[in-house]
Protein backbone atom coordinates (compact mmCIF):
# COMPACT_ATOMS: atom_id res chain seq x y z
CA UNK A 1 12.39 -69.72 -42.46
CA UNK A 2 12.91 -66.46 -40.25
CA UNK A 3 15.77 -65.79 -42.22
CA UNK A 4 13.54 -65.10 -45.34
CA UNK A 5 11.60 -62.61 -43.41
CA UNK A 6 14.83 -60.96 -42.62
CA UNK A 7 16.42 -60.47 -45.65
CA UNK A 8 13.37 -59.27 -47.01
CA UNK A 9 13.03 -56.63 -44.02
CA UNK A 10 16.94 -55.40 -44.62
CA UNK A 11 16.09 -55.26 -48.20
CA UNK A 12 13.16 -53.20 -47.76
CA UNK A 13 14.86 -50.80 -45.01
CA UNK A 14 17.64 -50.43 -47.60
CA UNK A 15 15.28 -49.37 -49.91
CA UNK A 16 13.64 -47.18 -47.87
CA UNK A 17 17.04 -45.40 -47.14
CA UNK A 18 18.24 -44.70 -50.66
CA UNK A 19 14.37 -43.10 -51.39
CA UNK A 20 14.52 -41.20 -48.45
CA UNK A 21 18.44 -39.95 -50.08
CA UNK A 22 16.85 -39.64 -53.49
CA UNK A 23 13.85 -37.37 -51.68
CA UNK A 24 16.26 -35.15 -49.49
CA UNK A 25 18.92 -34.57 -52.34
CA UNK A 26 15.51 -33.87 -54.82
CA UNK A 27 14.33 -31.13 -51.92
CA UNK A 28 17.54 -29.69 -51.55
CA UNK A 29 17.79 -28.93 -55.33
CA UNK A 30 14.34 -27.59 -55.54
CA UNK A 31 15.22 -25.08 -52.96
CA UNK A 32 18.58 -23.98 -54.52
CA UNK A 33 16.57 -23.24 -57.79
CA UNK A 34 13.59 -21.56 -55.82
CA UNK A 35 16.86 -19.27 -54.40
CA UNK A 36 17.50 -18.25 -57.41
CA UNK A 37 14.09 -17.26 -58.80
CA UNK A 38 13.91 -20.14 -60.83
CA UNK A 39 11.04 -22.76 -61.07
CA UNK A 40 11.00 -25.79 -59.30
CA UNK A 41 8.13 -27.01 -62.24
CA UNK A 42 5.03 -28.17 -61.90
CA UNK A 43 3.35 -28.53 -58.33
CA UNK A 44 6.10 -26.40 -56.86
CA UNK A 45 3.68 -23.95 -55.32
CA UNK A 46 4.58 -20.78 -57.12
CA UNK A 47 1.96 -18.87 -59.48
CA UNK A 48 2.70 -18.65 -63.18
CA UNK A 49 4.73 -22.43 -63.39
């Protein structure tokens, strides 16, 4: 039964990485369109969005 627990576990840390890839590409966007003077949308911090 310990192998149950351990496919679940990869599955969830393999989750976990393509989020945390998903969350760093999302960031780096955000702060090539705050380098322009553009946006980022709503919650992004800057007055007037």
């Amino acid at each position: 039964m310990w192998y149950f627990a351990w496919v679940l576990g990869v599955g969830f840390a393999v989750l976990l990485a393509i989020l945390n890839a998903l969350w760093i590409d999302n960031e780096e966007a955000r702060a090539a369109l705050a380098g322009r003077g553009e946006g980022g949308g709503p919650g992004d911090g800057q007055p007037g969005a």
